[in-house]
PDB file of N, CA and C in Angstrom:
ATOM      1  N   UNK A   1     -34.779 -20.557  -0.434  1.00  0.00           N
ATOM      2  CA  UNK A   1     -34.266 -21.242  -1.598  1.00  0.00           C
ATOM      3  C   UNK A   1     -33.660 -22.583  -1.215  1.00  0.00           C
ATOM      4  N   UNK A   2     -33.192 -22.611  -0.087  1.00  0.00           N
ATOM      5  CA  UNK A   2     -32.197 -23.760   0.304  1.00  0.00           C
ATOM      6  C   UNK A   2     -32.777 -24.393   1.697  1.00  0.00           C
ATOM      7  N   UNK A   3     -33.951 -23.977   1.797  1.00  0.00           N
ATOM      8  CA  UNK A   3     -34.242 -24.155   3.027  1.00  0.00           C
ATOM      9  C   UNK A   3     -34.917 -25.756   3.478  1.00  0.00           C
ATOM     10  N   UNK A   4     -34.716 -26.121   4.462  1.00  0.00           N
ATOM     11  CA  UNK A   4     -34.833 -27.890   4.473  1.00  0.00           C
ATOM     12  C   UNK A   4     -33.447 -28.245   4.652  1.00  0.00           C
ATOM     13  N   UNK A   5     -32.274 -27.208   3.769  1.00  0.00           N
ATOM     14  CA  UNK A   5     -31.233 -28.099   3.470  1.00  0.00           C
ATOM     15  C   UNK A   5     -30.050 -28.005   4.549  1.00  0.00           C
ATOM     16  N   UNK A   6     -30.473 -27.622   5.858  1.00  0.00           N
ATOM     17  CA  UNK A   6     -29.664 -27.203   6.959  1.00  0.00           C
ATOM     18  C   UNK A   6     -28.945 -25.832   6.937  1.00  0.00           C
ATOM     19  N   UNK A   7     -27.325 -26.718   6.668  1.00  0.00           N
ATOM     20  CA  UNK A   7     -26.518 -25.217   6.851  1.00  0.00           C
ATOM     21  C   UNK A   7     -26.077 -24.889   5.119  1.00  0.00           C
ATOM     22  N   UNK A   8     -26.273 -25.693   4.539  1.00  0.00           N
ATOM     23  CA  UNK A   8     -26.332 -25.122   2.931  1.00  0.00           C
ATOM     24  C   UNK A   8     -26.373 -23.895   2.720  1.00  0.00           C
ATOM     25  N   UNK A   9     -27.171 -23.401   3.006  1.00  0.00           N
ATOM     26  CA  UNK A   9     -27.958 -21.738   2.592  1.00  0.00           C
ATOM     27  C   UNK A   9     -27.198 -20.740   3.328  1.00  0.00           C
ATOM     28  N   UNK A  10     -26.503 -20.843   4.565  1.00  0.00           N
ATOM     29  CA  UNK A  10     -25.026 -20.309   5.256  1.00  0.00           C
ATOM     30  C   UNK A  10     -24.162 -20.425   4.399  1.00  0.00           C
ATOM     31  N   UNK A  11     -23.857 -21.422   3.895  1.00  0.00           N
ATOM     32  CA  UNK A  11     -22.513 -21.593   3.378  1.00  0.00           C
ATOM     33  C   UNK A  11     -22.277 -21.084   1.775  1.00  0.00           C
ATOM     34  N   UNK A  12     -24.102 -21.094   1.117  1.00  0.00           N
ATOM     35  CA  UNK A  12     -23.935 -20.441  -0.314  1.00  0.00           C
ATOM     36  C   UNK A  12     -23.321 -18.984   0.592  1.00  0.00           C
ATOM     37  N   UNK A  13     -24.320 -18.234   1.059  1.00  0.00           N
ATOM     38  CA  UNK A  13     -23.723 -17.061   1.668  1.00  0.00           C
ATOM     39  C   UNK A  13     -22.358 -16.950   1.849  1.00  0.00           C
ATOM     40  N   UNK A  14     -21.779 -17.590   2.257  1.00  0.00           N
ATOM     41  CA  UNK A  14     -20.382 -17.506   2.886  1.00  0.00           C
ATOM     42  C   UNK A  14     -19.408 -17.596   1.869  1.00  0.00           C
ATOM     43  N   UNK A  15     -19.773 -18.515   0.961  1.00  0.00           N
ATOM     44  CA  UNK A  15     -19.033 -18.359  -0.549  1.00  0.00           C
ATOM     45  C   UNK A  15     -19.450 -17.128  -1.355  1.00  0.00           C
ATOM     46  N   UNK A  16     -20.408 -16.548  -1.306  1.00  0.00           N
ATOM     47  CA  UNK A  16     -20.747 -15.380  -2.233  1.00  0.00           C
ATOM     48  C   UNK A  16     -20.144 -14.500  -1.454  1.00  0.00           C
ATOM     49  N   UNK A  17     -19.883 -13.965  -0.048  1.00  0.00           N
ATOM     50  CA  UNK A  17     -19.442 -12.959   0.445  1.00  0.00           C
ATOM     51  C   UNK A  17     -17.593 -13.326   0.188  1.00  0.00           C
ATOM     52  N   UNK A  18     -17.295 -14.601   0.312  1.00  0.00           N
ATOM     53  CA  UNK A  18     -15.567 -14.943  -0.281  1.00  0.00           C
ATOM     54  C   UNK A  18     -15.462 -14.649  -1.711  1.00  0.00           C
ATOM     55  N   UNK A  19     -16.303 -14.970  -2.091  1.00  0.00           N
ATOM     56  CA  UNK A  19     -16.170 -14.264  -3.948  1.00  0.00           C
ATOM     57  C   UNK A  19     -16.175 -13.116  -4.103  1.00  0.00           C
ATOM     58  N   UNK A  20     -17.216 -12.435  -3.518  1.00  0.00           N
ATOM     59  CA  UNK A  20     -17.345 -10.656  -3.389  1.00  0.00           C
ATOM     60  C   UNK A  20     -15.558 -10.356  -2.788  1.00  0.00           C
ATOM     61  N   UNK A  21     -14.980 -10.627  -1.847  1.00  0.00           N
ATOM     62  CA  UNK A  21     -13.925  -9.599  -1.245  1.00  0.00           C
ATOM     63  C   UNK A  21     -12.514  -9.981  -1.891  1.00  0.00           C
ATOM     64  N   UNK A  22     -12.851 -11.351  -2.774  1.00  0.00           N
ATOM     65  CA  UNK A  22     -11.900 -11.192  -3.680  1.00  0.00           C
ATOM     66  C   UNK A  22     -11.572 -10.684  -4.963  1.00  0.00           C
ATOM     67  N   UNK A  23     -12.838 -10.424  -5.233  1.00  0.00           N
ATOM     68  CA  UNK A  23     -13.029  -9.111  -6.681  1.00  0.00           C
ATOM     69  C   UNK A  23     -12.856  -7.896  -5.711  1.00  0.00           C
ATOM     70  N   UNK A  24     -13.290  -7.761  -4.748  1.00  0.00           N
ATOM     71  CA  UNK A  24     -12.623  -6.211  -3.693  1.00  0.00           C
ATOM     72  C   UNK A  24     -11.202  -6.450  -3.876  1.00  0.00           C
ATOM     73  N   UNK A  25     -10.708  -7.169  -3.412  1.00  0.00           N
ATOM     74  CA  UNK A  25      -9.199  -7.228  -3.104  1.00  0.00           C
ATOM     75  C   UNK A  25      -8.477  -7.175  -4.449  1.00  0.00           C
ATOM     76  N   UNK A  26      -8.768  -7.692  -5.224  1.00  0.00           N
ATOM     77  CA  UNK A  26      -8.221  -7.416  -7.149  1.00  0.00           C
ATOM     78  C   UNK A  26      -8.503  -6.235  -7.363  1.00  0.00           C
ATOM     79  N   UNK A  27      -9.502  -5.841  -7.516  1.00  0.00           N
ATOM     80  CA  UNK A  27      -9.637  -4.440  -7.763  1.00  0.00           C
ATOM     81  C   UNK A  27      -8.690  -3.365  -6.912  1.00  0.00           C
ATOM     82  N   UNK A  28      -8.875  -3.189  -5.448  1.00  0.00           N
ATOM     83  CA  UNK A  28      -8.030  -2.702  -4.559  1.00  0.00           C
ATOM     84  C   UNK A  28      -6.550  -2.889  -4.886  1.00  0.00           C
ATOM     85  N   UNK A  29      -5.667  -3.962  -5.103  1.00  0.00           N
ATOM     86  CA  UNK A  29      -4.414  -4.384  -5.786  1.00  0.00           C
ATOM     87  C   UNK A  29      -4.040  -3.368  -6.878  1.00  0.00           C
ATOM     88  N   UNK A  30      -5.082  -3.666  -7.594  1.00  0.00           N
ATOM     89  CA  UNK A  30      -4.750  -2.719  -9.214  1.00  0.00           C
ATOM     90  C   UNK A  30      -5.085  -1.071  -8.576  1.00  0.00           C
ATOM     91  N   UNK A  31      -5.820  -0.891  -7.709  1.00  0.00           N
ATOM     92  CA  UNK A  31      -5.611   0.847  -7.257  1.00  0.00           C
ATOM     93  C   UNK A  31      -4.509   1.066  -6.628  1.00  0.00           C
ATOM     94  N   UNK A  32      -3.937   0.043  -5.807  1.00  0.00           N
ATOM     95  CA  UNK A  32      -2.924   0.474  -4.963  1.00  0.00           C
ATOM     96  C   UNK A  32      -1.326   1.156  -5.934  1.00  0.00           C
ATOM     97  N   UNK A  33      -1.468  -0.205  -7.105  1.00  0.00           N
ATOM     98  CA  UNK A  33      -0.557   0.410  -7.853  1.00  0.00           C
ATOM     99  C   UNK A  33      -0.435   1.604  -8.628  1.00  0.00           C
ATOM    100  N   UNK A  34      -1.768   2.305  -8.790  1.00  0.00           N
ATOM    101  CA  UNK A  34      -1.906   3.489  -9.167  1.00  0.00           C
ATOM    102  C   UNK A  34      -1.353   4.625  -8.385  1.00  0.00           C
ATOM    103  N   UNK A  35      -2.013   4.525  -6.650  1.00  0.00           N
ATOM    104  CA  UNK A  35      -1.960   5.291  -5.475  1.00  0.00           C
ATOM    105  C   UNK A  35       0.076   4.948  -5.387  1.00  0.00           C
ATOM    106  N   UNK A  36       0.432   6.895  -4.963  1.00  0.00           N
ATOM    107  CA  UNK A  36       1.161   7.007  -4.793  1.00  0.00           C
ATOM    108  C   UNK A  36       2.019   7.515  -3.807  1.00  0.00           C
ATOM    109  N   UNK A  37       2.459   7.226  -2.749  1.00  0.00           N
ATOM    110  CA  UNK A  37       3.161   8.871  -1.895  1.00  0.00           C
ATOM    111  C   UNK A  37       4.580   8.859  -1.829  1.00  0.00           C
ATOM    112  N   UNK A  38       4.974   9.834  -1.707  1.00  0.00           N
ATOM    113  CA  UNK A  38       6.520  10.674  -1.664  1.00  0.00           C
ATOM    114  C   UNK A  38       7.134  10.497  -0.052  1.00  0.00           C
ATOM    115  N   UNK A  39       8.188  10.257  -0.138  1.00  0.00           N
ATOM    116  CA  UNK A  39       9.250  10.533   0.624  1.00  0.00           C
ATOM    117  C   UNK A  39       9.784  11.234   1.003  1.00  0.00           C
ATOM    118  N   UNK A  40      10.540  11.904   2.065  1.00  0.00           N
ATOM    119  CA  UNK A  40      11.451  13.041   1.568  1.00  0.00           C
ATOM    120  C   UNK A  40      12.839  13.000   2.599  1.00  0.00           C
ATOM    121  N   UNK A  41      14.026  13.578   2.241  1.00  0.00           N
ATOM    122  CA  UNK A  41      15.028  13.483   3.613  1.00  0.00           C
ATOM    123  C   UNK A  41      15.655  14.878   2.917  1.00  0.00           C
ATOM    124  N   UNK A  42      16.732  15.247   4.199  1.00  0.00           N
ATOM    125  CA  UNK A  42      17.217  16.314   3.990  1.00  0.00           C
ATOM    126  C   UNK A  42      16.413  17.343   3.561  1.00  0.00           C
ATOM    127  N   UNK A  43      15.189  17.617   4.930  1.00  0.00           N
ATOM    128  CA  UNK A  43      14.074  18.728   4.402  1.00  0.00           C
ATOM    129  C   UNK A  43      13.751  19.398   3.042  1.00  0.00           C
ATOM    130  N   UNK A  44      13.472  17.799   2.782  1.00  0.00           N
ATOM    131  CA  UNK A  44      12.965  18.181   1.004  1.00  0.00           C
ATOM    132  C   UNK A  44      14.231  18.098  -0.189  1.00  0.00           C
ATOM    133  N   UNK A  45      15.298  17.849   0.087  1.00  0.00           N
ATOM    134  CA  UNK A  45      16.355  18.125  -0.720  1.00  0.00           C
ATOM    135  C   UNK A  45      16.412  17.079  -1.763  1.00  0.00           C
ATOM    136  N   UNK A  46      15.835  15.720  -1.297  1.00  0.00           N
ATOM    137  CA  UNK A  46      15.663  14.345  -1.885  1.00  0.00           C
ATOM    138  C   UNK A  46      14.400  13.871  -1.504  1.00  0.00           C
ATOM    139  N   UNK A  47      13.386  13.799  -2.508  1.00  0.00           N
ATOM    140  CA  UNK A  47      12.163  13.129  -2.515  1.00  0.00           C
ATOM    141  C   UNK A  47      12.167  11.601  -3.556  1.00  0.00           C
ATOM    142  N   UNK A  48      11.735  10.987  -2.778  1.00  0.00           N
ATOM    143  CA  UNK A  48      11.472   9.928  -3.830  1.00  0.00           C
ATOM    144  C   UNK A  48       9.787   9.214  -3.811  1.00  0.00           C
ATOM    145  N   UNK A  49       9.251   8.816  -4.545  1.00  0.00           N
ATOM    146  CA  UNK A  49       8.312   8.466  -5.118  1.00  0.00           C
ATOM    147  C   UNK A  49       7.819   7.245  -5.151  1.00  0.00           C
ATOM    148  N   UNK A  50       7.223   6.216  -4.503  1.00  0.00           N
ATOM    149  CA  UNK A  50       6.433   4.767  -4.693  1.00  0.00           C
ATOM    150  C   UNK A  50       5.344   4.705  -4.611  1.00  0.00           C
ATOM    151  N   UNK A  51       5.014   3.785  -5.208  1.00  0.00           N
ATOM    152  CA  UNK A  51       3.791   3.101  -5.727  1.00  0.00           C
ATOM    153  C   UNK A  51       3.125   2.741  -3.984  1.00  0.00           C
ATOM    154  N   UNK A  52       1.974   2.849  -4.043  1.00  0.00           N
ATOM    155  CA  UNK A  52       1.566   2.198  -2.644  1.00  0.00           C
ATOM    156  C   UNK A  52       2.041   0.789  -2.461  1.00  0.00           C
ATOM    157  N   UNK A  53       2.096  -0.310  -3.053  1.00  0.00           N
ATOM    158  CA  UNK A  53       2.828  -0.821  -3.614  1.00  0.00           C
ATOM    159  C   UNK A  53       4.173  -1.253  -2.962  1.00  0.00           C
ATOM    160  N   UNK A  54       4.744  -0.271  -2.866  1.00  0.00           N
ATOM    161  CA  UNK A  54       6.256  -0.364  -2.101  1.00  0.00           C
ATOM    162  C   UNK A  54       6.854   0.079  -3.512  1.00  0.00           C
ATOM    163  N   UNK A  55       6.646   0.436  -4.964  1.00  0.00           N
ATOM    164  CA  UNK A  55       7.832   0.260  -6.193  1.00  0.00           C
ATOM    165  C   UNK A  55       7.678   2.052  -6.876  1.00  0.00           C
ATOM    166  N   UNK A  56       8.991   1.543  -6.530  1.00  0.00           N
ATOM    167  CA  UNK A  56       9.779   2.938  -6.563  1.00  0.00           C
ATOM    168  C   UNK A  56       9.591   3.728  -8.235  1.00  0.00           C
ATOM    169  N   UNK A  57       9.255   4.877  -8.348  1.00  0.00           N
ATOM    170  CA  UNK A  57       8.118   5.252  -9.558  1.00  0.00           C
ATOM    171  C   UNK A  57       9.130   6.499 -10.082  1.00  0.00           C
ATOM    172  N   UNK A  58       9.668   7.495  -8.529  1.00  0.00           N
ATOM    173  CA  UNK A  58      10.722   8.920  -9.401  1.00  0.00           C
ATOM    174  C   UNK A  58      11.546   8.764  -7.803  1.00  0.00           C
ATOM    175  N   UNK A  59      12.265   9.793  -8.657  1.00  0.00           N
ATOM    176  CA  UNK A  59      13.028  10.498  -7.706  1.00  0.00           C
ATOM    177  C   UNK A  59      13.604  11.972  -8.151  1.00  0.00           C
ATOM    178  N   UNK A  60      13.772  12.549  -7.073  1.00  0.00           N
ATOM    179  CA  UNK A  60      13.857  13.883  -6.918  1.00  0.00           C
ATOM    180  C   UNK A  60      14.871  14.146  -6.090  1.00  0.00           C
ATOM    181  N   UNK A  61      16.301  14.916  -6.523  1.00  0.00           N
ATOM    182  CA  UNK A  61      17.327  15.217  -5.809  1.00  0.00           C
ATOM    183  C   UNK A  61      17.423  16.763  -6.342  1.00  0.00           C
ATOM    184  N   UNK A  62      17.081  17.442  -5.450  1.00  0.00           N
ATOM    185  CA  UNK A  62      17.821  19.199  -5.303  1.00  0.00           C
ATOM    186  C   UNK A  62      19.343  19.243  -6.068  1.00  0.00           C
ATOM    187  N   UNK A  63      19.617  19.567  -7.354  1.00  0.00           N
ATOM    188  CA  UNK A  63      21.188  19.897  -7.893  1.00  0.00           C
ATOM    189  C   UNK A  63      22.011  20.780  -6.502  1.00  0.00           C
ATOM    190  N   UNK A  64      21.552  21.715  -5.762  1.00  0.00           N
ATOM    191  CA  UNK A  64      22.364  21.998  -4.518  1.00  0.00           C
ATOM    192  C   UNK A  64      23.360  21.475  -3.783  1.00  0.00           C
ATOM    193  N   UNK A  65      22.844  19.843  -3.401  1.00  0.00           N
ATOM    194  CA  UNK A  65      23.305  18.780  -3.250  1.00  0.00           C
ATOM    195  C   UNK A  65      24.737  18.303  -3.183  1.00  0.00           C
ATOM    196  N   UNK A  66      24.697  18.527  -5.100  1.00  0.00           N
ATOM    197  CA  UNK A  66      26.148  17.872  -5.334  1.00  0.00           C
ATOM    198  C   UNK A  66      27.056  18.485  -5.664  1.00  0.00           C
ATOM    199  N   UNK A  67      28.208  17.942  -4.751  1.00  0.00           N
ATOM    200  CA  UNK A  67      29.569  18.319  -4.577  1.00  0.00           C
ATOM    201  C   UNK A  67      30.247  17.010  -4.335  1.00  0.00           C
ATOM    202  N   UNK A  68      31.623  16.735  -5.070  1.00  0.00           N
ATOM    203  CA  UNK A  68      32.034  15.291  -4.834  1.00  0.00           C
ATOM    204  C   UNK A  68      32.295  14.975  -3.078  1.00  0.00           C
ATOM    205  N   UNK A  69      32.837  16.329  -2.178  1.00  0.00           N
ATOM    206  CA  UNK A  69      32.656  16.118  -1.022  1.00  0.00           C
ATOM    207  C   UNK A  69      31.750  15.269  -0.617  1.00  0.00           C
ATOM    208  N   UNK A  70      30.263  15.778  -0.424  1.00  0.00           N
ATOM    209  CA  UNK A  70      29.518  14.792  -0.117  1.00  0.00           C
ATOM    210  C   UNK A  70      28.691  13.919  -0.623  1.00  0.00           C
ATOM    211  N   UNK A  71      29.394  13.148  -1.432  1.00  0.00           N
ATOM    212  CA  UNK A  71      28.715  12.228  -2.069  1.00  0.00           C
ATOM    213  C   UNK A  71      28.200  11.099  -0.639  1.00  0.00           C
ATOM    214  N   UNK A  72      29.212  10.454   0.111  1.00  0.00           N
ATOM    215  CA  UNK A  72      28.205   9.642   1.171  1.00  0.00           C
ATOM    216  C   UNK A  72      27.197  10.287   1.624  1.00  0.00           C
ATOM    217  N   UNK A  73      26.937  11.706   2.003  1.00  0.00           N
ATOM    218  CA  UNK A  73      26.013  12.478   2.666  1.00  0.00           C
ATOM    219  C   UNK A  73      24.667  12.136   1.209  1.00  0.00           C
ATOM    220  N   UNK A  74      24.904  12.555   0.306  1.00  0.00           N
ATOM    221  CA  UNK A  74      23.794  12.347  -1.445  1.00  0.00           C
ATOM    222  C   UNK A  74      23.588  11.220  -1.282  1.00  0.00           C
ATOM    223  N   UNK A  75      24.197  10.244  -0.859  1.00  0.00           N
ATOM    224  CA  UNK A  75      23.711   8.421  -1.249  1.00  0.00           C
ATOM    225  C   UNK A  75      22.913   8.316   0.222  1.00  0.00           C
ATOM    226  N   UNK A  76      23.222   8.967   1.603  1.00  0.00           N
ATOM    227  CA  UNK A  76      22.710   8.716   2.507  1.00  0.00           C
ATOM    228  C   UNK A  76      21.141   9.379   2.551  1.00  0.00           C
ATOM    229  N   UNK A  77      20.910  10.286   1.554  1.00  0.00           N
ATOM    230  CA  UNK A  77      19.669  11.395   2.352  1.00  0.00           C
ATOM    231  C   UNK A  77      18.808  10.720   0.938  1.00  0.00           C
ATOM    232  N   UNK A  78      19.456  10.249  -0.418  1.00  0.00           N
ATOM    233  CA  UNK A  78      18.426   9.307  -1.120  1.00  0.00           C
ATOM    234  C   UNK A  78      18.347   7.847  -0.722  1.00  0.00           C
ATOM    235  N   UNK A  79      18.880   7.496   0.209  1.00  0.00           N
ATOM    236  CA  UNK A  79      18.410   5.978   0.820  1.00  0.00           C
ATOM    237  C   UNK A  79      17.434   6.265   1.665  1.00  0.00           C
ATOM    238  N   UNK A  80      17.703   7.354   2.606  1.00  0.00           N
ATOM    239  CA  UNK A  80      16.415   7.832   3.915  1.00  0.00           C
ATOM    240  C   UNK A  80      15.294   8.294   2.935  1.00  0.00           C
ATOM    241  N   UNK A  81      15.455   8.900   2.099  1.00  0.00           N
ATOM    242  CA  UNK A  81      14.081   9.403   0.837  1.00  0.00           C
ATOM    243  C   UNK A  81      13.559   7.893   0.534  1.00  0.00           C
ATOM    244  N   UNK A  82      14.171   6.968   0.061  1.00  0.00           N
ATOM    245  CA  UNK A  82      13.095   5.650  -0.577  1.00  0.00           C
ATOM    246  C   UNK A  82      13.195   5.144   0.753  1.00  0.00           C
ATOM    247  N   UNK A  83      13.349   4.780   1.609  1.00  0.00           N
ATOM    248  CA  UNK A  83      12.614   4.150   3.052  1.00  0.00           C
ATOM    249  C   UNK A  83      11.823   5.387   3.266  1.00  0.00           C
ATOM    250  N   UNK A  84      11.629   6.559   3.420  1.00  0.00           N
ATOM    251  CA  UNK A  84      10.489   7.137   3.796  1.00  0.00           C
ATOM    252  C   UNK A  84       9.552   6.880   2.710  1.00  0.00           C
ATOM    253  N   UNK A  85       9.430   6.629   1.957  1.00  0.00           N
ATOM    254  CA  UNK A  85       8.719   6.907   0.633  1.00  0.00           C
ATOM    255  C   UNK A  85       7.891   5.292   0.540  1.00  0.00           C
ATOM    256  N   UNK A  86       8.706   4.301   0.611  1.00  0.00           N
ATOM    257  CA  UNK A  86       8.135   3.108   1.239  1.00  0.00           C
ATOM    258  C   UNK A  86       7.382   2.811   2.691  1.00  0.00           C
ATOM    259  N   UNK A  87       8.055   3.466   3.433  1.00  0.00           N
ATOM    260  CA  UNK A  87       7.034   3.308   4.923  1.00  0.00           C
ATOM    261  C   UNK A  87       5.788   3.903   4.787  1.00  0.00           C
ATOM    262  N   UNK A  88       5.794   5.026   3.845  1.00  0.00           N
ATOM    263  CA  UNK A  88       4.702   5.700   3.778  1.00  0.00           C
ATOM    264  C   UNK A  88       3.332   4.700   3.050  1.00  0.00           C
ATOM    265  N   UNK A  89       4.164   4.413   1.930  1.00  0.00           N
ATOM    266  CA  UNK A  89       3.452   3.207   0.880  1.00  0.00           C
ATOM    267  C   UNK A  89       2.986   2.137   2.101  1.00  0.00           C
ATOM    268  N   UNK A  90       3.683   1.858   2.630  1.00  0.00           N
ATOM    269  CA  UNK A  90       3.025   0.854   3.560  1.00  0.00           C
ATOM    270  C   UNK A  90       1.730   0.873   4.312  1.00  0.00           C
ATOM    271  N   UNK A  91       2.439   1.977   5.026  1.00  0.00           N
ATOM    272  CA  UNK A  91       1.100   2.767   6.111  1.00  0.00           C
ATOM    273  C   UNK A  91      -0.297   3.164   4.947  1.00  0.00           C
ATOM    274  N   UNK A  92      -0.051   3.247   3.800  1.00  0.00           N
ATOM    275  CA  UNK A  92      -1.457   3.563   3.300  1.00  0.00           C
ATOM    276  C   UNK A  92      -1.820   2.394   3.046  1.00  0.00           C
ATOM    277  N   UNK A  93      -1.249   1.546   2.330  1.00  0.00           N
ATOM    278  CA  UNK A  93      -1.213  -0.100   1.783  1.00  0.00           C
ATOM    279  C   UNK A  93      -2.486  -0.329   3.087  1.00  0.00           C
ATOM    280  N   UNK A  94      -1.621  -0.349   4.318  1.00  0.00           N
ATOM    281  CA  UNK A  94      -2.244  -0.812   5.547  1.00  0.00           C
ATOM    282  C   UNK A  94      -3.829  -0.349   5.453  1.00  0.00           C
ATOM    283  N   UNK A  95      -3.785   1.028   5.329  1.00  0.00           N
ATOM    284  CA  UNK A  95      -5.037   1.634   5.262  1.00  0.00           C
ATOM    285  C   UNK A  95      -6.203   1.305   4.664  1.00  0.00           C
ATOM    286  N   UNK A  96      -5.720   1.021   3.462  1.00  0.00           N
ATOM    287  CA  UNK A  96      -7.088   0.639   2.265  1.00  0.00           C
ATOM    288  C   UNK A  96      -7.187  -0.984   2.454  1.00  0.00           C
ATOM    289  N   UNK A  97      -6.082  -1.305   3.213  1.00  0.00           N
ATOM    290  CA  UNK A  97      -6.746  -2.506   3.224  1.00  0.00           C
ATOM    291  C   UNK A  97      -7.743  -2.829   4.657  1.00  0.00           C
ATOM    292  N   UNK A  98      -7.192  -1.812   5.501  1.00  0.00           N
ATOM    293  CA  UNK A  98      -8.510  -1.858   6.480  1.00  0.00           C
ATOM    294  C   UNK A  98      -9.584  -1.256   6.373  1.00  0.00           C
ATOM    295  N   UNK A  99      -9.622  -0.472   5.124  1.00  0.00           N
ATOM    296  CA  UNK A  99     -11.218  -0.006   4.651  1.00  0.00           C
ATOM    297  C   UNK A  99     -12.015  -1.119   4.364  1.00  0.00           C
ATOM    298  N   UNK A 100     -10.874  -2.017   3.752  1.00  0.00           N
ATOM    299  CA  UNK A 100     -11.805  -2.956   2.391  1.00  0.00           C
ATOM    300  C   UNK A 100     -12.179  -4.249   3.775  1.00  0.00           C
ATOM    301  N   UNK A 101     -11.656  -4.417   4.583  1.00  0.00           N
ATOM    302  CA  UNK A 101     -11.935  -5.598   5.390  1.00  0.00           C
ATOM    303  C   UNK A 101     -13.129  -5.420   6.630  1.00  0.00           C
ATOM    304  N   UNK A 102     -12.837  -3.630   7.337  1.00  0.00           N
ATOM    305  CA  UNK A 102     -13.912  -3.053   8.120  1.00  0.00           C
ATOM    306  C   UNK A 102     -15.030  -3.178   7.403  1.00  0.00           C
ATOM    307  N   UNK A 103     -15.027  -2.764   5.929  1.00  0.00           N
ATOM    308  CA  UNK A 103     -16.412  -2.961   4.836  1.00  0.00           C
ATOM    309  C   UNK A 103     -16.920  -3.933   4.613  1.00  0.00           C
ATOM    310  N   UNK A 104     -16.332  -5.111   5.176  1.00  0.00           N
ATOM    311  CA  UNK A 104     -16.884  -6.353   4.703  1.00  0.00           C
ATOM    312  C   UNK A 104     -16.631  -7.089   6.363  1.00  0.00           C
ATOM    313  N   UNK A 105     -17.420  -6.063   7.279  1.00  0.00           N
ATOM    314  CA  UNK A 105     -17.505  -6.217   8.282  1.00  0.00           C
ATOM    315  C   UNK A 105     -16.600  -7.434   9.388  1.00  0.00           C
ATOM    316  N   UNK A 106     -15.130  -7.526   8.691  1.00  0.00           N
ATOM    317  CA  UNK A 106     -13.827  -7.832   9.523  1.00  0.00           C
ATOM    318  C   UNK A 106     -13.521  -7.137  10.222  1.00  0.00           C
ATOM    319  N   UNK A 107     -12.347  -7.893  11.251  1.00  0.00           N
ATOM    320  CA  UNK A 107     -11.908  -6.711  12.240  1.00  0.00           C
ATOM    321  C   UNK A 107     -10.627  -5.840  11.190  1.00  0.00           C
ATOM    322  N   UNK A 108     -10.527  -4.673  11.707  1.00  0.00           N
ATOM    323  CA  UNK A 108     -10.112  -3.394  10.669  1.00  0.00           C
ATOM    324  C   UNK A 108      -8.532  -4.034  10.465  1.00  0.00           C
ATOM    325  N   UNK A 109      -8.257  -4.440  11.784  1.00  0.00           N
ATOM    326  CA  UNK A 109      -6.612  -4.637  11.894  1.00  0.00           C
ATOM    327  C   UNK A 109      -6.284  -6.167  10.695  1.00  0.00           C
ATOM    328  N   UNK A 110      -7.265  -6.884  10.142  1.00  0.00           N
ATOM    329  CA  UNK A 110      -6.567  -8.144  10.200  1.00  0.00           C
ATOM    330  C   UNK A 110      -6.320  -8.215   8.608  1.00  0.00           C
ATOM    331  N   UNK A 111      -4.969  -9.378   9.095  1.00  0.00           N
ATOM    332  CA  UNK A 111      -3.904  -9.069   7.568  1.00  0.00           C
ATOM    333  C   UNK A 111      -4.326 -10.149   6.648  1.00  0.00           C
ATOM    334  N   UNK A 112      -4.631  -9.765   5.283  1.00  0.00           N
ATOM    335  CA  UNK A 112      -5.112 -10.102   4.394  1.00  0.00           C
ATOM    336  C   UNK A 112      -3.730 -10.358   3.531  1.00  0.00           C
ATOM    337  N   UNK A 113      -3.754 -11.663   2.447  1.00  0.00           N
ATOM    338  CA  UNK A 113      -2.774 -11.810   1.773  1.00  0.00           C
ATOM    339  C   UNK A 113      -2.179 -10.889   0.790  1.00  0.00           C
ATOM    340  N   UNK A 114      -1.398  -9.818   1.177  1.00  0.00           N
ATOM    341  CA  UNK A 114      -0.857  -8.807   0.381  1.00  0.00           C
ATOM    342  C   UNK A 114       0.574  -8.669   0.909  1.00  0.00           C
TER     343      UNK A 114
END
């Protein structure tokens, strides 16, 4: 189609495969916010809930829990629940985005604007 015209016919390519992984990457964005995983501290006593995302969606505290005694101990084991609940979000975040970049034959590790 482009041929005669040097590196033209590379570079349509190279723009159609940059157009393709940014309708991947929009699409992927809008799943991530769907995709969810849980947290948990105090073996299950406090779960909390984010969006892959990193945004915080529920939470879950065991009534067992509370006693005004330990209220620092309740504020401490739902802060360790949303950092677990976010690291987790991360580590998958990480994941799908090295599906979507290995698929579009990048190296798996490399960080894409998210």
């Amino acid at each position: 189609m482009l041929k005669g015209l040097g590196g033209l016919g590379d570079m349509a390519k190279m723009m159609k495969a940059a157009q393709e992984m940014q309708t991947k990457m929009a699409s992927l964005t809008e799943e991530m916010h769907a995709m969810t995983v849980t947290g948990e501290s105090g073996a299950g006593l406090v779960k909390a809930t984010c969006s892959v995302k990193g945004e915080l969606k529920s939470l879950d505290i065991d009534p067992s829990i509370f006693s005004a005694d330990d209220k620092e101990v309740v504020e401490d084991l739902i802060l360790a629940a949303i950092k677990d609940a976010q690291q987790k979000a991360n580590e998958k975040a990480q994941t799908e985005m090295g599906k979507l970049t290995e698929g579009m034959g990048l190296p798996k590790d490399m960080k894409l604007p998210f």
